[in-house]
N, C-alpha and C. Protein backbone atom coordinates (compact mmCIF):
# COMPACT_ATOMS: atom_id res chain seq x y z
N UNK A 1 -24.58 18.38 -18.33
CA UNK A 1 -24.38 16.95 -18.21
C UNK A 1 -22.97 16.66 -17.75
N UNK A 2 -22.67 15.95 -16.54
CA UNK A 2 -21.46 15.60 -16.13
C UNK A 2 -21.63 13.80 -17.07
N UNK A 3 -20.09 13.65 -17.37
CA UNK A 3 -19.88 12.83 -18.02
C UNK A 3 -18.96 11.79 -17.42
N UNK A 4 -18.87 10.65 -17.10
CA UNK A 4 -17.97 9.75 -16.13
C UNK A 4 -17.13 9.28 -17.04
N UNK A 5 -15.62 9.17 -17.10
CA UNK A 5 -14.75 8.23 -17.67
C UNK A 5 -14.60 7.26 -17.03
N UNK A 6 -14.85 6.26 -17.36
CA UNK A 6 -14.34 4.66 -16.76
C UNK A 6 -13.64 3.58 -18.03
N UNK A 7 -13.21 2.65 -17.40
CA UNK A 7 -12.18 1.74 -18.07
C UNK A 7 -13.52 0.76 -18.41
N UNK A 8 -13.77 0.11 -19.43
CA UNK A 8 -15.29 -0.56 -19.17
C UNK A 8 -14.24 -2.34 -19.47
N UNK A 9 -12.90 -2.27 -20.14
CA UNK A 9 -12.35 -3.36 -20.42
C UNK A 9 -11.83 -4.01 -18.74
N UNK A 10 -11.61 -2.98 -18.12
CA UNK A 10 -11.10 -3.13 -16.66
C UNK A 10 -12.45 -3.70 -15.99
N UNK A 11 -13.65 -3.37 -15.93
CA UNK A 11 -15.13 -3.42 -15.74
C UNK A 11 -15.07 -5.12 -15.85
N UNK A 12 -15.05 -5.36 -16.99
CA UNK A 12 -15.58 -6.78 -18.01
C UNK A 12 -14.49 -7.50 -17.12
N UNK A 13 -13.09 -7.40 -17.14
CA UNK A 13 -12.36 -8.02 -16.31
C UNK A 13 -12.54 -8.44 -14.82
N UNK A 14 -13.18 -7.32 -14.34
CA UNK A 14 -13.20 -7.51 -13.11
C UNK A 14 -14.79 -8.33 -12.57
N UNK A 15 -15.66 -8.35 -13.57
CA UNK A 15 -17.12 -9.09 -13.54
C UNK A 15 -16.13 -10.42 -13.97
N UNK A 16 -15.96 -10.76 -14.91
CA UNK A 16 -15.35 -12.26 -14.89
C UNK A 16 -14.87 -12.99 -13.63
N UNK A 17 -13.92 -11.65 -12.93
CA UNK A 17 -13.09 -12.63 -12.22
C UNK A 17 -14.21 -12.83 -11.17
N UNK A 18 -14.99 -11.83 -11.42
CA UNK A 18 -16.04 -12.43 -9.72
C UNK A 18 -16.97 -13.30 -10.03
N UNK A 19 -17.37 -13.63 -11.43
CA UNK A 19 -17.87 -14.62 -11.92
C UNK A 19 -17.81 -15.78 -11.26
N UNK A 20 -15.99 -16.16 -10.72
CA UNK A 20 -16.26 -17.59 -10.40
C UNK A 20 -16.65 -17.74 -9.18
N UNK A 21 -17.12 -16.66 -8.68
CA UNK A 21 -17.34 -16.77 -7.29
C UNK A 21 -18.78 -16.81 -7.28
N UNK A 22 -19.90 -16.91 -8.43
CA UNK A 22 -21.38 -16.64 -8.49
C UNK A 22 -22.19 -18.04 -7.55
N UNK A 23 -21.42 -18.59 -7.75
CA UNK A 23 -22.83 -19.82 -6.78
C UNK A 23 -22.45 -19.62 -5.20
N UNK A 24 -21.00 -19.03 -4.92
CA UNK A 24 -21.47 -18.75 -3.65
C UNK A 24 -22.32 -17.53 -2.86
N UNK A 25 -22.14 -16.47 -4.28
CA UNK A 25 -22.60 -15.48 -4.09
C UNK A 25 -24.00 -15.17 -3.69
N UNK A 26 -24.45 -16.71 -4.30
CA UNK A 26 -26.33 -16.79 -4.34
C UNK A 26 -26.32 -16.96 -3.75
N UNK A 27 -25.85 -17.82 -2.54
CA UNK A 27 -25.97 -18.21 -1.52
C UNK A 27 -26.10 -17.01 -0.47
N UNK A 28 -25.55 -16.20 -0.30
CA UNK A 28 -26.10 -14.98 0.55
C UNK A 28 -26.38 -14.02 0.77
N UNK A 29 -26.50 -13.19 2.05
CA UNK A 29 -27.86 -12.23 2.17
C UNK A 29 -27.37 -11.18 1.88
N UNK A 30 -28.11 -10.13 1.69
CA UNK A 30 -27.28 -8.95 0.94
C UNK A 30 -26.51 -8.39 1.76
N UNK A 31 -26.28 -8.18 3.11
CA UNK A 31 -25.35 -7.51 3.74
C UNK A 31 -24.06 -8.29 3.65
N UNK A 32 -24.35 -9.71 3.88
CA UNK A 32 -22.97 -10.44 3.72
C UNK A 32 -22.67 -10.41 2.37
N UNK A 33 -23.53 -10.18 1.32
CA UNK A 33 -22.89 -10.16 -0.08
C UNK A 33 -22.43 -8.54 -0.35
N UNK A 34 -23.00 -7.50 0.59
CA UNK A 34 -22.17 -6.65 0.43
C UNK A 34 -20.72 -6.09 0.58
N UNK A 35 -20.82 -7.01 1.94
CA UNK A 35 -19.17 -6.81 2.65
C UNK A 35 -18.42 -7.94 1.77
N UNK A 36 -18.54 -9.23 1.40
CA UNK A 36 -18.15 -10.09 0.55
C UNK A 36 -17.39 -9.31 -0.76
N UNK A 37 -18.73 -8.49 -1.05
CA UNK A 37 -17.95 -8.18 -2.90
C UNK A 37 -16.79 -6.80 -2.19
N UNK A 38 -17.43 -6.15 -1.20
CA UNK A 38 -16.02 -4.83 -1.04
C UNK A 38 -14.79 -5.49 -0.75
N UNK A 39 -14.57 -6.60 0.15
CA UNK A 39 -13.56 -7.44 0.75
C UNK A 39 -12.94 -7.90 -0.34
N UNK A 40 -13.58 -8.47 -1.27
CA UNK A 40 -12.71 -8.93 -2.54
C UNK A 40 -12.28 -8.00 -3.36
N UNK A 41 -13.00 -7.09 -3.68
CA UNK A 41 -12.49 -5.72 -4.32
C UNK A 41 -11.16 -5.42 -3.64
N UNK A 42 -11.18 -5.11 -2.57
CA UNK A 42 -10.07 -4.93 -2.30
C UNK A 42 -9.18 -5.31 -2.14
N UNK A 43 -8.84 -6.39 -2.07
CA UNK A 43 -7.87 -7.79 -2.04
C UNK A 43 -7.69 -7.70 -3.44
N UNK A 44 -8.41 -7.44 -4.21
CA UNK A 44 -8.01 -7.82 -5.80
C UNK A 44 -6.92 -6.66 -6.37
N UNK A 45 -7.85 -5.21 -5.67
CA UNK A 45 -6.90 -4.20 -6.18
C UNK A 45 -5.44 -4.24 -5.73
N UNK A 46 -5.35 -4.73 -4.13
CA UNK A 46 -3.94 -4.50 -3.15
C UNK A 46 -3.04 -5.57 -4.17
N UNK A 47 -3.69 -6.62 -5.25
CA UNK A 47 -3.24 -7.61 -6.16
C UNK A 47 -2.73 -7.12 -7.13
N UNK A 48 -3.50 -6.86 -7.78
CA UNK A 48 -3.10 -5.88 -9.17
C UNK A 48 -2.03 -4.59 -8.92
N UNK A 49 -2.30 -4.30 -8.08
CA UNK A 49 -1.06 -3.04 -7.67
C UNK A 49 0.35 -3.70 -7.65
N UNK A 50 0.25 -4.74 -6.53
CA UNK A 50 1.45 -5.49 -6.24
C UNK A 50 2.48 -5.92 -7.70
N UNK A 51 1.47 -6.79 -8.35
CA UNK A 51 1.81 -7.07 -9.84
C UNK A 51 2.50 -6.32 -10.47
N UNK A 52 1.87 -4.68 -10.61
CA UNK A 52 2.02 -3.72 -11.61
C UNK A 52 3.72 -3.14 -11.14
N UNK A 53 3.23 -3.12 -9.39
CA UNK A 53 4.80 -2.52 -9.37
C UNK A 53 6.02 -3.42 -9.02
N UNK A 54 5.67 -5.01 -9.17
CA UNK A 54 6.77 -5.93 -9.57
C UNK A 54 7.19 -5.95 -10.88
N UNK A 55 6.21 -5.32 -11.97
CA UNK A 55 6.27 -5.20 -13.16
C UNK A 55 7.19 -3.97 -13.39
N UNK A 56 7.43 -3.22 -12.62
CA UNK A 56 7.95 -1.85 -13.04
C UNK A 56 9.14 -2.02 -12.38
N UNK A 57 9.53 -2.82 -11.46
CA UNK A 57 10.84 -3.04 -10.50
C UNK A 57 11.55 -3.96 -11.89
N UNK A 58 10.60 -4.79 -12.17
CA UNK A 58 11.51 -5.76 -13.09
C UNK A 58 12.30 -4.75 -14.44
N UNK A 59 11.53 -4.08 -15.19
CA UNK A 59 11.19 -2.80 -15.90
C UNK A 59 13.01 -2.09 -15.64
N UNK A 60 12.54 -1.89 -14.11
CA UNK A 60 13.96 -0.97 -13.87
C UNK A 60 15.46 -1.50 -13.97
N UNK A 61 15.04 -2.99 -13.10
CA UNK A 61 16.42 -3.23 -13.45
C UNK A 61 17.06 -4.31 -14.38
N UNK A 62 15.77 -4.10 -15.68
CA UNK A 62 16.72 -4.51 -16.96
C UNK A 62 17.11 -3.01 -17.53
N UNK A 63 16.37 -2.03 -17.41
CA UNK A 63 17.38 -0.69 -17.81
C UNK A 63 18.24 -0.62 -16.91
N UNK A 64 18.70 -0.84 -15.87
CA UNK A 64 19.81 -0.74 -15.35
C UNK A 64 20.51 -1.98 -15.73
N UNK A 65 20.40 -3.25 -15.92
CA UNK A 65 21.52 -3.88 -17.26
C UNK A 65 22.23 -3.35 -18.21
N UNK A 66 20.96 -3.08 -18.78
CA UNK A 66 21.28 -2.67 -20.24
C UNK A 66 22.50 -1.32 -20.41
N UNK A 67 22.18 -0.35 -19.42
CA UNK A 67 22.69 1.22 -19.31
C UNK A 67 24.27 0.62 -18.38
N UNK A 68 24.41 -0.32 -17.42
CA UNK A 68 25.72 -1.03 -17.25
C UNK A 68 26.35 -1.57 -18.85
N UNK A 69 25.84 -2.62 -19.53
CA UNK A 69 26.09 -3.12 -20.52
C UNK A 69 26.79 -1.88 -21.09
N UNK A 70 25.93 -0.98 -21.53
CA UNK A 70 26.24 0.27 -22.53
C UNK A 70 27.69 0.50 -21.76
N UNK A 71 28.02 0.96 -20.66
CA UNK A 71 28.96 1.75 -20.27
C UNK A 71 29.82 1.11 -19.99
N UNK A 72 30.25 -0.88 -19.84
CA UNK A 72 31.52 -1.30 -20.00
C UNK A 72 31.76 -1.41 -21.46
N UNK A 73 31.06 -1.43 -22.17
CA UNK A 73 31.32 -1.24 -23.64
C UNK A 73 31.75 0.31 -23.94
N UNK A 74 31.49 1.01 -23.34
CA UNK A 74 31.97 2.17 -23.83
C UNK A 74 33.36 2.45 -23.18
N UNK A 75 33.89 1.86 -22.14
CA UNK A 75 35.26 1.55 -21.72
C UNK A 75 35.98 0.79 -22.82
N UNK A 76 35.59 -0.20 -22.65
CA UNK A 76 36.23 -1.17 -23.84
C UNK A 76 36.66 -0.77 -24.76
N UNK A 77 35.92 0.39 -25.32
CA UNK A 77 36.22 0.92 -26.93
C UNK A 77 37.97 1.64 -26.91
């Protein structure tokens, strides 16, 4: 038995957000609702990435504050 790990909280997140998109979704045919849901998938992920690594830039340069902070204080002394 091969066994799949997946995120199922990432899952639930990502059905919500396409949630609000359901009445247009009814509206069409499955090829256009196929390319529809990959197109947004991917726009969502190129999103979430962007986020994560504005999140990690921000991340960096309050440790680089902080590690300045540290080292005119350690002059000072």
């Amino acid at each position: 038995w091969v066994t799949e790990v997946f995120n199922s909280q990432v899952c639930e997140q990502l059905n919500a957000w396409l949630a609000g998109y359901e009445s247009i979704l009814k509206q069409m045919t499955s090829k256009i609702f196929n390319w529809f849901i990959h197109t947004m998938i991917v726009y969502h992920v190129k999103h979430v990435f962007t986020k994560i690594e504005s999140m990690k830039d921000d991340d960096d340069s309050a440790d680089d504050e902080s590690s300045d902070e540290e080292s005119s204080d350690e002059e000072s002394s």
